[in-house]
PDB file of N, CA and C in Angstrom:
ATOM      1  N   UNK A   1       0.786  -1.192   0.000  1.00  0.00           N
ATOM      2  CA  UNK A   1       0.000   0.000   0.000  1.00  0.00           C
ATOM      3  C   UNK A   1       0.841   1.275   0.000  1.00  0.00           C
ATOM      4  N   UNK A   2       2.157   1.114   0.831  1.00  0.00           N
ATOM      5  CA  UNK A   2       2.719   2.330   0.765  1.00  0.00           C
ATOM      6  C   UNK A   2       3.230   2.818  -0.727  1.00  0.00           C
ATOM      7  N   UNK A   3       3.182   1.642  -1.547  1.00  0.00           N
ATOM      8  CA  UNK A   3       3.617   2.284  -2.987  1.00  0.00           C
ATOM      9  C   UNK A   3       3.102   3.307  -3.821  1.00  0.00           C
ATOM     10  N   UNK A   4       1.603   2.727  -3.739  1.00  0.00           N
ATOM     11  CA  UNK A   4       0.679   3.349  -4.151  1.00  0.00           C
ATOM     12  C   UNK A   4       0.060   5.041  -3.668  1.00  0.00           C
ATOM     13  N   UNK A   5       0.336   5.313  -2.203  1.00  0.00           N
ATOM     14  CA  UNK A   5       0.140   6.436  -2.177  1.00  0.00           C
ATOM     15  C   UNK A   5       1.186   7.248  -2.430  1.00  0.00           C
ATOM     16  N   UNK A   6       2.241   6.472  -2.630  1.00  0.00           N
ATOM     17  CA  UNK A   6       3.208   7.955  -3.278  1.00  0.00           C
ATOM     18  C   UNK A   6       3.291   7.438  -4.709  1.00  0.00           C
ATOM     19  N   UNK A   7       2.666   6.417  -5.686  1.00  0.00           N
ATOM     20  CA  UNK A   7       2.134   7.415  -6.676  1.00  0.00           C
ATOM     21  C   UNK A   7       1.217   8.122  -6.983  1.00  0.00           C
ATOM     22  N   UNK A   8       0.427   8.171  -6.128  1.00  0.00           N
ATOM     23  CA  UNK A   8      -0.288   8.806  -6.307  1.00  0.00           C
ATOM     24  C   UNK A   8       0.210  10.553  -5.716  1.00  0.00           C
ATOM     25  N   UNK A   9       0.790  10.748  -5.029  1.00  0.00           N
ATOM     26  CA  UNK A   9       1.010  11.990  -4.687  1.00  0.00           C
ATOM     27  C   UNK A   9       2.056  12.682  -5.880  1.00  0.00           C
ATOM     28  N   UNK A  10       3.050  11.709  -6.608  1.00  0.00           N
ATOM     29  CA  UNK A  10       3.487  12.037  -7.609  1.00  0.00           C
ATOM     30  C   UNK A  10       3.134  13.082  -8.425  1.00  0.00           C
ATOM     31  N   UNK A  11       2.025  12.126  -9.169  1.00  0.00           N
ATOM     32  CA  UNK A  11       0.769  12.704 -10.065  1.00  0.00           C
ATOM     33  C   UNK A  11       0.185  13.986 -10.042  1.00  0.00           C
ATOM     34  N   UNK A  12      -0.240  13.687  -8.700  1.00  0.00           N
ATOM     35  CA  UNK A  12      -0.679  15.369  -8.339  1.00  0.00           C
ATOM     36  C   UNK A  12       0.222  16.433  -8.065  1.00  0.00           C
ATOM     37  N   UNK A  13       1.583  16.039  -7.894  1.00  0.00           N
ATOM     38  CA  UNK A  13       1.966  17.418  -7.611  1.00  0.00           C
ATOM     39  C   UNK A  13       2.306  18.146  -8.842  1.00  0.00           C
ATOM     40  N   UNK A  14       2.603  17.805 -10.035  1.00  0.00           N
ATOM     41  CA  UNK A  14       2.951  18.855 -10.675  1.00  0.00           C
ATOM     42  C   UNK A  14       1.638  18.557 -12.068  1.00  0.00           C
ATOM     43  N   UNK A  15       0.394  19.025 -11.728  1.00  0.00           N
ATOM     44  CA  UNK A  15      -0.417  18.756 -13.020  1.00  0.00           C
ATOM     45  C   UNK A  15      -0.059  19.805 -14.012  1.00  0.00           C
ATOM     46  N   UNK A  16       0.586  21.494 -13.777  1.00  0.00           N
ATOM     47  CA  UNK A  16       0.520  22.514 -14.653  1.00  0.00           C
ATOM     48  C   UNK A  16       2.076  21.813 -15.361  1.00  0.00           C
ATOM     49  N   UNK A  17       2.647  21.482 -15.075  1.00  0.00           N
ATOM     50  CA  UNK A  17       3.789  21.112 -15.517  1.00  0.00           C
ATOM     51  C   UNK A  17       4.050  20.311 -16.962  1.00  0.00           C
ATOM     52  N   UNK A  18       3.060  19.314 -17.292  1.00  0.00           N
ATOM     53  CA  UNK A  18       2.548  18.230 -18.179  1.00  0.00           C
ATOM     54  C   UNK A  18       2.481  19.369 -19.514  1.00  0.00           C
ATOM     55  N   UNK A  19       1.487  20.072 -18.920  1.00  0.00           N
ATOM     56  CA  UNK A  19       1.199  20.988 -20.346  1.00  0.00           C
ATOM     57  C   UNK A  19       1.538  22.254 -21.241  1.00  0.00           C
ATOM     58  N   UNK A  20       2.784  22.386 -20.273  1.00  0.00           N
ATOM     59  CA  UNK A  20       4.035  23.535 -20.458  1.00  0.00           C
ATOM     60  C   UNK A  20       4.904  22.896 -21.720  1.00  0.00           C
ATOM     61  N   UNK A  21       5.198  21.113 -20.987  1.00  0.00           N
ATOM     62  CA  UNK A  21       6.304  20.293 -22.051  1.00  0.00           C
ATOM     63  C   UNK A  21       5.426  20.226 -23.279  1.00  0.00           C
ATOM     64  N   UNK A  22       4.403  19.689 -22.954  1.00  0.00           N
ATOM     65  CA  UNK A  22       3.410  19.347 -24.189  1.00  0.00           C
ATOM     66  C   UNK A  22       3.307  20.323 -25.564  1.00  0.00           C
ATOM     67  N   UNK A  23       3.334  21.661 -24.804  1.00  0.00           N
ATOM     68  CA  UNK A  23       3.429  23.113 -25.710  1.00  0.00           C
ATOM     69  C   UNK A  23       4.814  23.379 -26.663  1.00  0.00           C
ATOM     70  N   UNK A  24       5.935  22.811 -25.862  1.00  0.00           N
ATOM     71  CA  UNK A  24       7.240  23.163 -25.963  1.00  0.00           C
ATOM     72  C   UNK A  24       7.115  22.230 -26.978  1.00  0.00           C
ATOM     73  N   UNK A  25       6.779  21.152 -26.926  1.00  0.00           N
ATOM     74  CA  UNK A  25       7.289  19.975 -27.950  1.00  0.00           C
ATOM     75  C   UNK A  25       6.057  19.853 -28.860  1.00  0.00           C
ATOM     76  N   UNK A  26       5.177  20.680 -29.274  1.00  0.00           N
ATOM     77  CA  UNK A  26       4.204  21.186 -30.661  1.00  0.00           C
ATOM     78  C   UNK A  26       4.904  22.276 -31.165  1.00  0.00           C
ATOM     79  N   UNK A  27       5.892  23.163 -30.590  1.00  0.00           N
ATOM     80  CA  UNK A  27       6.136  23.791 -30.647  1.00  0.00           C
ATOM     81  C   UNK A  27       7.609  23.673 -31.467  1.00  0.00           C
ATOM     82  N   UNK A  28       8.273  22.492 -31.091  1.00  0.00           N
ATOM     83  CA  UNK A  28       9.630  22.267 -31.975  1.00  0.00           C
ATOM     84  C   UNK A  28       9.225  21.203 -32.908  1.00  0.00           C
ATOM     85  N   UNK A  29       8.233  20.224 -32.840  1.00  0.00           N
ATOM     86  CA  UNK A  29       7.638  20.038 -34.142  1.00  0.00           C
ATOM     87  C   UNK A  29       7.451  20.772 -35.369  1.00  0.00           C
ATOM     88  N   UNK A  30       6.516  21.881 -34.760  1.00  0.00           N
ATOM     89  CA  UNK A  30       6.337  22.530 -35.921  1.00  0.00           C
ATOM     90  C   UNK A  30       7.687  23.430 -36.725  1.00  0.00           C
ATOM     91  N   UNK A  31       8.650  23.979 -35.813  1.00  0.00           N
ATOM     92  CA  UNK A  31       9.504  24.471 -36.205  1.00  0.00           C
ATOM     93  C   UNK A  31      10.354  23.038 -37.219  1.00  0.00           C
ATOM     94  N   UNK A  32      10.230  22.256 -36.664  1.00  0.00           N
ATOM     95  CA  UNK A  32      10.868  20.800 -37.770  1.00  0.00           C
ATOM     96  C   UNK A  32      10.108  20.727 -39.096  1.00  0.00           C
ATOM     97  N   UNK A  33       8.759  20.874 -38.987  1.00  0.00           N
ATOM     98  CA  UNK A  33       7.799  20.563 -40.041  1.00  0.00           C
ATOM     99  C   UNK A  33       8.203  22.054 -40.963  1.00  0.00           C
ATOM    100  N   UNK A  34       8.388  23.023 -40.096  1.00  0.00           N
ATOM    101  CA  UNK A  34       8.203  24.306 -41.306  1.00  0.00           C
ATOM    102  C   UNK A  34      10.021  24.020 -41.870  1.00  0.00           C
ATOM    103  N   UNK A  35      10.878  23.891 -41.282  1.00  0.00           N
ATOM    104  CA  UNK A  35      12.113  23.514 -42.362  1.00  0.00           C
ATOM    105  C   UNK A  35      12.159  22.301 -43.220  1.00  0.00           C
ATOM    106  N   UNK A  36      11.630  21.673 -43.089  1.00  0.00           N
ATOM    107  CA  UNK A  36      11.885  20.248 -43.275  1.00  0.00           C
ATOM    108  C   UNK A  36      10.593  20.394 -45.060  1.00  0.00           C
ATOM    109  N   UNK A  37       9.456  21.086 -44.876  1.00  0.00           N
ATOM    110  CA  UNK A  37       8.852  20.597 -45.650  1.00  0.00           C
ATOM    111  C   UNK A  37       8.343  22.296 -46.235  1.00  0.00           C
ATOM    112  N   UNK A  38       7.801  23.290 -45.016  1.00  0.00           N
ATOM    113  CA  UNK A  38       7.187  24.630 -45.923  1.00  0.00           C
ATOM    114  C   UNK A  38       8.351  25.225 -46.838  1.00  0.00           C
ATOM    115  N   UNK A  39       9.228  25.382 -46.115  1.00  0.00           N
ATOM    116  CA  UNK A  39      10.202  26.133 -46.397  1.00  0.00           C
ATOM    117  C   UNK A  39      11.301  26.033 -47.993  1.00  0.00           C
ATOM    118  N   UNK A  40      11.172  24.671 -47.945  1.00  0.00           N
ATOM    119  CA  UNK A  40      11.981  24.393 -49.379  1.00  0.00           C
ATOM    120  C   UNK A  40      10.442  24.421 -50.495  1.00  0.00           C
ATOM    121  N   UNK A  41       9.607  24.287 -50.304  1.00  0.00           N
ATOM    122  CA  UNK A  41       8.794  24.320 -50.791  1.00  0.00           C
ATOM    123  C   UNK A  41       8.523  25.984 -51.332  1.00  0.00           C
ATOM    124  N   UNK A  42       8.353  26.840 -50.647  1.00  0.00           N
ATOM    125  CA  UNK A  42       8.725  28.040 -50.715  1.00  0.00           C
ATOM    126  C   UNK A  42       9.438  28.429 -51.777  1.00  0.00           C
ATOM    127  N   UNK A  43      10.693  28.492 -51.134  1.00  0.00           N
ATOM    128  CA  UNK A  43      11.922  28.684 -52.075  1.00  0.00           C
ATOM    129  C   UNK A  43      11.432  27.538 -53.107  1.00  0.00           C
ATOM    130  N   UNK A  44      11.319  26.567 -53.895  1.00  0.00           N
ATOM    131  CA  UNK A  44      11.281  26.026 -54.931  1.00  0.00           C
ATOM    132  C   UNK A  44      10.243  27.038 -56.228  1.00  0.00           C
ATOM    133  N   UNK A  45       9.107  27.175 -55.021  1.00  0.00           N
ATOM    134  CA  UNK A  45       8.360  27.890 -55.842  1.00  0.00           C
ATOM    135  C   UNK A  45       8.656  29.533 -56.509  1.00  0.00           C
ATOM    136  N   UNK A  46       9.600  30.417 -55.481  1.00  0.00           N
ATOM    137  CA  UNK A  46      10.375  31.273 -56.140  1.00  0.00           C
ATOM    138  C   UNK A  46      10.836  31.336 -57.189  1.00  0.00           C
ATOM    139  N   UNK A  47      11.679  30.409 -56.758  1.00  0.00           N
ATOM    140  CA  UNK A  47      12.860  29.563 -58.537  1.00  0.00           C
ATOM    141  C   UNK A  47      12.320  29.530 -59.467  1.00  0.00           C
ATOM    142  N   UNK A  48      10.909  29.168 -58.962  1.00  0.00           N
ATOM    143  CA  UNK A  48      10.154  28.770 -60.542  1.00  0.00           C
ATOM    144  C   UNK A  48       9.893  29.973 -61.184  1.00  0.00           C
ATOM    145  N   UNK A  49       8.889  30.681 -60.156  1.00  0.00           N
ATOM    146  CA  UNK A  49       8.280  32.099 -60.371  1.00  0.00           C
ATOM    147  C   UNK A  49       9.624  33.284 -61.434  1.00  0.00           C
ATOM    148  N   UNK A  50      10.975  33.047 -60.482  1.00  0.00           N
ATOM    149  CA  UNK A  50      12.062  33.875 -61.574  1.00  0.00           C
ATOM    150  C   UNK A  50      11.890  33.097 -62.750  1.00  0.00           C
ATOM    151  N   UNK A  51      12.201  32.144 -62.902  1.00  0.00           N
ATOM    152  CA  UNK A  51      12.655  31.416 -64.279  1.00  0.00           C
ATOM    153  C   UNK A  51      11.661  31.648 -65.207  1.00  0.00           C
ATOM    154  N   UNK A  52      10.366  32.180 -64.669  1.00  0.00           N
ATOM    155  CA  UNK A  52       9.146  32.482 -65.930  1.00  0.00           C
ATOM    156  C   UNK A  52       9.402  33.598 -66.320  1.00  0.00           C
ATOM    157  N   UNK A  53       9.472  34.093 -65.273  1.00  0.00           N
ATOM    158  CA  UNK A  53       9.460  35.814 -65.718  1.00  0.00           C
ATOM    159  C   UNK A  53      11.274  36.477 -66.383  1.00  0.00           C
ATOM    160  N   UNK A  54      12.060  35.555 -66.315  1.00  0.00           N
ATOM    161  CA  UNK A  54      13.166  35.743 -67.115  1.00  0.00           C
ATOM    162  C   UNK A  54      13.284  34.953 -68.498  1.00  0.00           C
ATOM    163  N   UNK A  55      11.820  34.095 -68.834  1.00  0.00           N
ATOM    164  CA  UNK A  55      11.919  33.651 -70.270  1.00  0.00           C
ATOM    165  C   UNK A  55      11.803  34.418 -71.467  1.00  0.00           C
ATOM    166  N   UNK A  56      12.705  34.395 -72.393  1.00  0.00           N
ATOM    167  CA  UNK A  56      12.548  35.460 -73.533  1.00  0.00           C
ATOM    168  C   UNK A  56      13.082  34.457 -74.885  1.00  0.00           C
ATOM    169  N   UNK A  57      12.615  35.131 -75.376  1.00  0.00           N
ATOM    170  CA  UNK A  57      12.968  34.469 -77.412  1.00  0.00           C
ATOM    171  C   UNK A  57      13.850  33.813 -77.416  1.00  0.00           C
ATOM    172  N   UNK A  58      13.820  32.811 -78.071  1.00  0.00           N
ATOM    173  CA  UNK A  58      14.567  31.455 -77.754  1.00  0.00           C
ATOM    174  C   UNK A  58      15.310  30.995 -77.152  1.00  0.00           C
ATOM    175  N   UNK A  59      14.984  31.002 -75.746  1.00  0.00           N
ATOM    176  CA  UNK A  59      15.158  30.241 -74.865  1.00  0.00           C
ATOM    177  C   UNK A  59      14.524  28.740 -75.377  1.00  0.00           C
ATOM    178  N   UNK A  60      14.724  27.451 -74.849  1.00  0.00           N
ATOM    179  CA  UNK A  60      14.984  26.412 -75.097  1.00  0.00           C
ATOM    180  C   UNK A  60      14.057  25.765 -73.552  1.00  0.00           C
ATOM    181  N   UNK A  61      12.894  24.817 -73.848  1.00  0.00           N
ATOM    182  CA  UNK A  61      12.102  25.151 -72.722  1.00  0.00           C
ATOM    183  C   UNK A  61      11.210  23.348 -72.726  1.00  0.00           C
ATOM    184  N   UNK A  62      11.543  23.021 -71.477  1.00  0.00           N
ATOM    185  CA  UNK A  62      10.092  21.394 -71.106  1.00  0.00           C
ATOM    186  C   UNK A  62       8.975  22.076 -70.603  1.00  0.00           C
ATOM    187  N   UNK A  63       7.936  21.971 -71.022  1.00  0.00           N
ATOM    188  CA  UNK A  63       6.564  22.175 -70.772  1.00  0.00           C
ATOM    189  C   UNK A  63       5.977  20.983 -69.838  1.00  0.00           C
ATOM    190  N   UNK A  64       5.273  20.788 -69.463  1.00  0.00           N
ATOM    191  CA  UNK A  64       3.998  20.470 -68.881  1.00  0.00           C
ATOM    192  C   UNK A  64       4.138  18.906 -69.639  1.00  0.00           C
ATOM    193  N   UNK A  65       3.586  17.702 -69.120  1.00  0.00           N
ATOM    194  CA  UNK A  65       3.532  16.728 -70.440  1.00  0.00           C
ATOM    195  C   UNK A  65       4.549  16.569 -71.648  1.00  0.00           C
ATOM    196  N   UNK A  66       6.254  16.687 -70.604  1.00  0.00           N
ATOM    197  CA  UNK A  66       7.015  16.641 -71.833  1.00  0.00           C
ATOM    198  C   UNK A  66       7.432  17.352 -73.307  1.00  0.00           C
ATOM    199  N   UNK A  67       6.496  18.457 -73.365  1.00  0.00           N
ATOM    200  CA  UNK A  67       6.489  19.071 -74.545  1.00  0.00           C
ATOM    201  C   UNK A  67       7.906  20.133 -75.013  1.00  0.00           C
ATOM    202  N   UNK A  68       8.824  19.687 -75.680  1.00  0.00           N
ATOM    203  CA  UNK A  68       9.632  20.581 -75.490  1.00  0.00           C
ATOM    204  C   UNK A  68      10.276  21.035 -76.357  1.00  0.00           C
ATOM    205  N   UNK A  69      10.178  22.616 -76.364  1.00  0.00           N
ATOM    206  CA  UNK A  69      10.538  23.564 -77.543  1.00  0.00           C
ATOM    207  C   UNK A  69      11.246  25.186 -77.520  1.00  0.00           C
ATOM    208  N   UNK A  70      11.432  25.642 -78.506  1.00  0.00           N
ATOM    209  CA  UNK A  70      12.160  27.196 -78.573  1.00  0.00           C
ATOM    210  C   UNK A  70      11.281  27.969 -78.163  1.00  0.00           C
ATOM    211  N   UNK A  71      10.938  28.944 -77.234  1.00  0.00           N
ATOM    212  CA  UNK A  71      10.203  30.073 -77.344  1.00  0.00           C
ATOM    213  C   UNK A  71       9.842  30.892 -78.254  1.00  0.00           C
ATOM    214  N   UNK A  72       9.294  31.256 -78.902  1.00  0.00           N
ATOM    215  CA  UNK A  72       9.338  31.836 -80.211  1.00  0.00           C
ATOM    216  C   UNK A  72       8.722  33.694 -79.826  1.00  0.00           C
ATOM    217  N   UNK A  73       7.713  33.715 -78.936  1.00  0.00           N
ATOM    218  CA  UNK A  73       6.781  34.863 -78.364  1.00  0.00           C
ATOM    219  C   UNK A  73       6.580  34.821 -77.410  1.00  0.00           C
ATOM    220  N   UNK A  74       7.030  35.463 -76.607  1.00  0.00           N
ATOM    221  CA  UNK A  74       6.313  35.581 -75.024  1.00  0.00           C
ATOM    222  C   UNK A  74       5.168  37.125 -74.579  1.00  0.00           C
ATOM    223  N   UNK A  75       4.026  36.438 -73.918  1.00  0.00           N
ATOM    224  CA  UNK A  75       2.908  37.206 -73.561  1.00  0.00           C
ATOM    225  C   UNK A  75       2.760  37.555 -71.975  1.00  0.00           C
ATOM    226  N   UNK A  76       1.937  38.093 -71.704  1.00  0.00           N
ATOM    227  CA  UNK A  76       2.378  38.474 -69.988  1.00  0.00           C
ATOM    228  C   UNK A  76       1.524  37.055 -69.741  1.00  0.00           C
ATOM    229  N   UNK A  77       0.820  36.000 -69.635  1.00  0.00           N
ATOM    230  CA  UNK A  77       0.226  35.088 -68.988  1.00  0.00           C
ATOM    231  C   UNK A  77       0.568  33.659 -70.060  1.00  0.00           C
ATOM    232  N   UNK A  78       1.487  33.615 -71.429  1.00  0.00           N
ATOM    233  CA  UNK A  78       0.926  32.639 -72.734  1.00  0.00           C
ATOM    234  C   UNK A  78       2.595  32.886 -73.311  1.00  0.00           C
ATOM    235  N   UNK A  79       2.953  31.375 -73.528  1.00  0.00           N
ATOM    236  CA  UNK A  79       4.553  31.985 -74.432  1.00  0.00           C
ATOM    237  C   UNK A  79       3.704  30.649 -75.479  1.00  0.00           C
ATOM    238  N   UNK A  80       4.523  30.960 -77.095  1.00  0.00           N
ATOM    239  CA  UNK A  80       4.635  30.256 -77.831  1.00  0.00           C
ATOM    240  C   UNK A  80       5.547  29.574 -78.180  1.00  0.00           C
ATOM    241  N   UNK A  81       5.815  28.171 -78.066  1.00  0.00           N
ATOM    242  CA  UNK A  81       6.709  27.020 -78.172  1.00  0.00           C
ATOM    243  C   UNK A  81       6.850  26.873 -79.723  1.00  0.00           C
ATOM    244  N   UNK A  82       7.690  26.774 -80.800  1.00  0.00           N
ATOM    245  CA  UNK A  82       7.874  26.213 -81.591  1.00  0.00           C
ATOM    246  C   UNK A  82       8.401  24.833 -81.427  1.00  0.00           C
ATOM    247  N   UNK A  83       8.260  24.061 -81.906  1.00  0.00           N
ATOM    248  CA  UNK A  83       8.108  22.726 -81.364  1.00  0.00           C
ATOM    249  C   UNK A  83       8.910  21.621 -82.020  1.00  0.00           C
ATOM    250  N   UNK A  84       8.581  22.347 -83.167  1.00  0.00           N
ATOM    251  CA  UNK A  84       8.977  21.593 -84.756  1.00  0.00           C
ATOM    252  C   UNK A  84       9.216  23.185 -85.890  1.00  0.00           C
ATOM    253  N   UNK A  85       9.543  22.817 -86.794  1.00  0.00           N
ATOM    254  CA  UNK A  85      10.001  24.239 -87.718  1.00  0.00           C
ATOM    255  C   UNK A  85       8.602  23.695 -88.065  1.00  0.00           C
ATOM    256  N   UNK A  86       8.117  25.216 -88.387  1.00  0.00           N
ATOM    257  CA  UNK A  86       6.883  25.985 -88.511  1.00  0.00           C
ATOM    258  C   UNK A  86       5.581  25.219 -87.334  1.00  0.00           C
ATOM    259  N   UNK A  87       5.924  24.692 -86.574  1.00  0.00           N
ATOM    260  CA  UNK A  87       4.999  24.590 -85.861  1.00  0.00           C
ATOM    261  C   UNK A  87       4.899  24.856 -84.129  1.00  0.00           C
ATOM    262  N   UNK A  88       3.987  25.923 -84.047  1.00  0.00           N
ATOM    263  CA  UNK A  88       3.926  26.557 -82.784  1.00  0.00           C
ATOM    264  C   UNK A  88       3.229  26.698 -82.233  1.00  0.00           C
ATOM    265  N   UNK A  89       3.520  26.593 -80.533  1.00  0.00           N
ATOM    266  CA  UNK A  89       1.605  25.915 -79.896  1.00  0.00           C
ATOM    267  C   UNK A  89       1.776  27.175 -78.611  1.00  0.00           C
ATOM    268  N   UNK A  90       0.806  27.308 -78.367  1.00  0.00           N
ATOM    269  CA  UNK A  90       0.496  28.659 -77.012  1.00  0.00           C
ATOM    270  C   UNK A  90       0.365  28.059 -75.825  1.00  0.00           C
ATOM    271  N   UNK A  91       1.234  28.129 -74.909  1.00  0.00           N
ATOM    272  CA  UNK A  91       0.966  26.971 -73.776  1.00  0.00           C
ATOM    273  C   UNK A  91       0.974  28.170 -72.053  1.00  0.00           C
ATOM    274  N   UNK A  92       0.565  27.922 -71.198  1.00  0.00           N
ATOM    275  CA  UNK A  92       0.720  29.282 -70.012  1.00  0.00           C
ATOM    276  C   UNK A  92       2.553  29.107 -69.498  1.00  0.00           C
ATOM    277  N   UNK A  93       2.578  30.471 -69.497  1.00  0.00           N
ATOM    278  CA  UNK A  93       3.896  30.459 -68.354  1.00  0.00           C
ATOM    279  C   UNK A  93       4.153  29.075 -67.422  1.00  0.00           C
ATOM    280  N   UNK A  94       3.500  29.103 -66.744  1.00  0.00           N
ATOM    281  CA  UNK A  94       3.285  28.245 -65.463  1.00  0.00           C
ATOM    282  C   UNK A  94       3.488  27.006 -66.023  1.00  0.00           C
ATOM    283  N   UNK A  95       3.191  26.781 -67.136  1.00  0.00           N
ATOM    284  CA  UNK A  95       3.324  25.571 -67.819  1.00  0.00           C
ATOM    285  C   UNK A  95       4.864  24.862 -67.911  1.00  0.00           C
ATOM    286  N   UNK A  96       5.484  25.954 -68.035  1.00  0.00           N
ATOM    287  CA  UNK A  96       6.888  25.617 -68.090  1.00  0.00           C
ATOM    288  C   UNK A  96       7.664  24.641 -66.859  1.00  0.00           C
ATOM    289  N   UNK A  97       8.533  23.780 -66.910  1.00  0.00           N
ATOM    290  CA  UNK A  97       8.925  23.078 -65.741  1.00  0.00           C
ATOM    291  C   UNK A  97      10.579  23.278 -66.029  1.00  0.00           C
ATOM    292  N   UNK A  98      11.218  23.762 -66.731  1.00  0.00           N
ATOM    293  CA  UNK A  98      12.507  23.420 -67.104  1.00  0.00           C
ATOM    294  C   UNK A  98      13.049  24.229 -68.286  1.00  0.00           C
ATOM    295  N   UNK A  99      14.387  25.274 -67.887  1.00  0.00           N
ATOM    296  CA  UNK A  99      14.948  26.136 -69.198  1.00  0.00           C
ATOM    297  C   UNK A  99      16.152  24.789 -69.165  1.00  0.00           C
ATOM    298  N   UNK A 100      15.796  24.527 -70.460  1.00  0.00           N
ATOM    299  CA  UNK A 100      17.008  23.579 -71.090  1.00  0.00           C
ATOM    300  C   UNK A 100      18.009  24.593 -71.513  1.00  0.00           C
ATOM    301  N   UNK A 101      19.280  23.774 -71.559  1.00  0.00           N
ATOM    302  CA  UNK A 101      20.705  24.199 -71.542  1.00  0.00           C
ATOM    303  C   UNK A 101      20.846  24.937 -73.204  1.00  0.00           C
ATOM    304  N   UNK A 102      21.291  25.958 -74.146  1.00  0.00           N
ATOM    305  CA  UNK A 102      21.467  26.365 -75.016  1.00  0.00           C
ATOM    306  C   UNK A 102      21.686  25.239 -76.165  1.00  0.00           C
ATOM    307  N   UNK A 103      21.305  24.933 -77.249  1.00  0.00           N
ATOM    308  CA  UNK A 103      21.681  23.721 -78.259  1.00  0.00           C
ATOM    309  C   UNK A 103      21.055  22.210 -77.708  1.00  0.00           C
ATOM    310  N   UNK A 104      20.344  22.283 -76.696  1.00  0.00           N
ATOM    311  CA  UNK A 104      19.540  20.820 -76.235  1.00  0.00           C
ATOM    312  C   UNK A 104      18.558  20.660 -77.102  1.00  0.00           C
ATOM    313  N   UNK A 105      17.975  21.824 -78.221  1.00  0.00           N
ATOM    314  CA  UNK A 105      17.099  20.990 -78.940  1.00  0.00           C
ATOM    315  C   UNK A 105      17.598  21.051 -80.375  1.00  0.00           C
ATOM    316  N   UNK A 106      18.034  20.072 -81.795  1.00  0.00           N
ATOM    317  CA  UNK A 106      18.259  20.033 -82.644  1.00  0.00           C
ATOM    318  C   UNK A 106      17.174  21.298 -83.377  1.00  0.00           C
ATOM    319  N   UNK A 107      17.972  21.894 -83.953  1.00  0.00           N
ATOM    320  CA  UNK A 107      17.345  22.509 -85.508  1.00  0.00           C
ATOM    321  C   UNK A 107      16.330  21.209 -86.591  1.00  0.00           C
TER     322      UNK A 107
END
């Protein structure tokens, strides 16, 4: 019996205590969760955001579904891909996933 009442007095003495740690450690979670996952996410989406808005006349470009071609026209929301000689398709900015390296696509 004597075990039992000192756990029990345990218990009770520090109940505000439980939910101080509890706070602290939602608290460095989340700081784990926002580096670990918001944060590069973030920044990725930057990268992207420059790389649209620095596309200009033939640049060399992967679309959306693999599609990949010269810039031929760029619009404030719409660039045109030439794709093939004489053939050119209107696809969105956003569409873009990738500025290929200068000479990656044959003439």
């Amino acid at each position: 019996m004597p075990l039992i009442s000192s756990a029990y007095a345990q218990a009770a003495g520090s109940p505000g205590g439980a939910g101080m740690e509890m706070i602290v450690v939602l608290g460095v979670m989340f700081v784990i969760m926002y580096f670990l996952t918001i944060r590069p996410q973030q920044k990725r989406a930057k990268e992207h955001r420059a790389m649209i808005d620095a596309l200009q006349k033939g640049d060399e470009v992967l679309a959306a579904g693999g599609i990949a071609g010269r810039v031929s026209k760029v619009d404030d929301s719409y660039i045109a891909l030439e794709i093939a000689q004489g053939v050119e398709i209107r696809v969105q900015k956003a569409s873009v996933q990738l500025l290929l390296p200068k000479g990656t696509l044959k003439s």
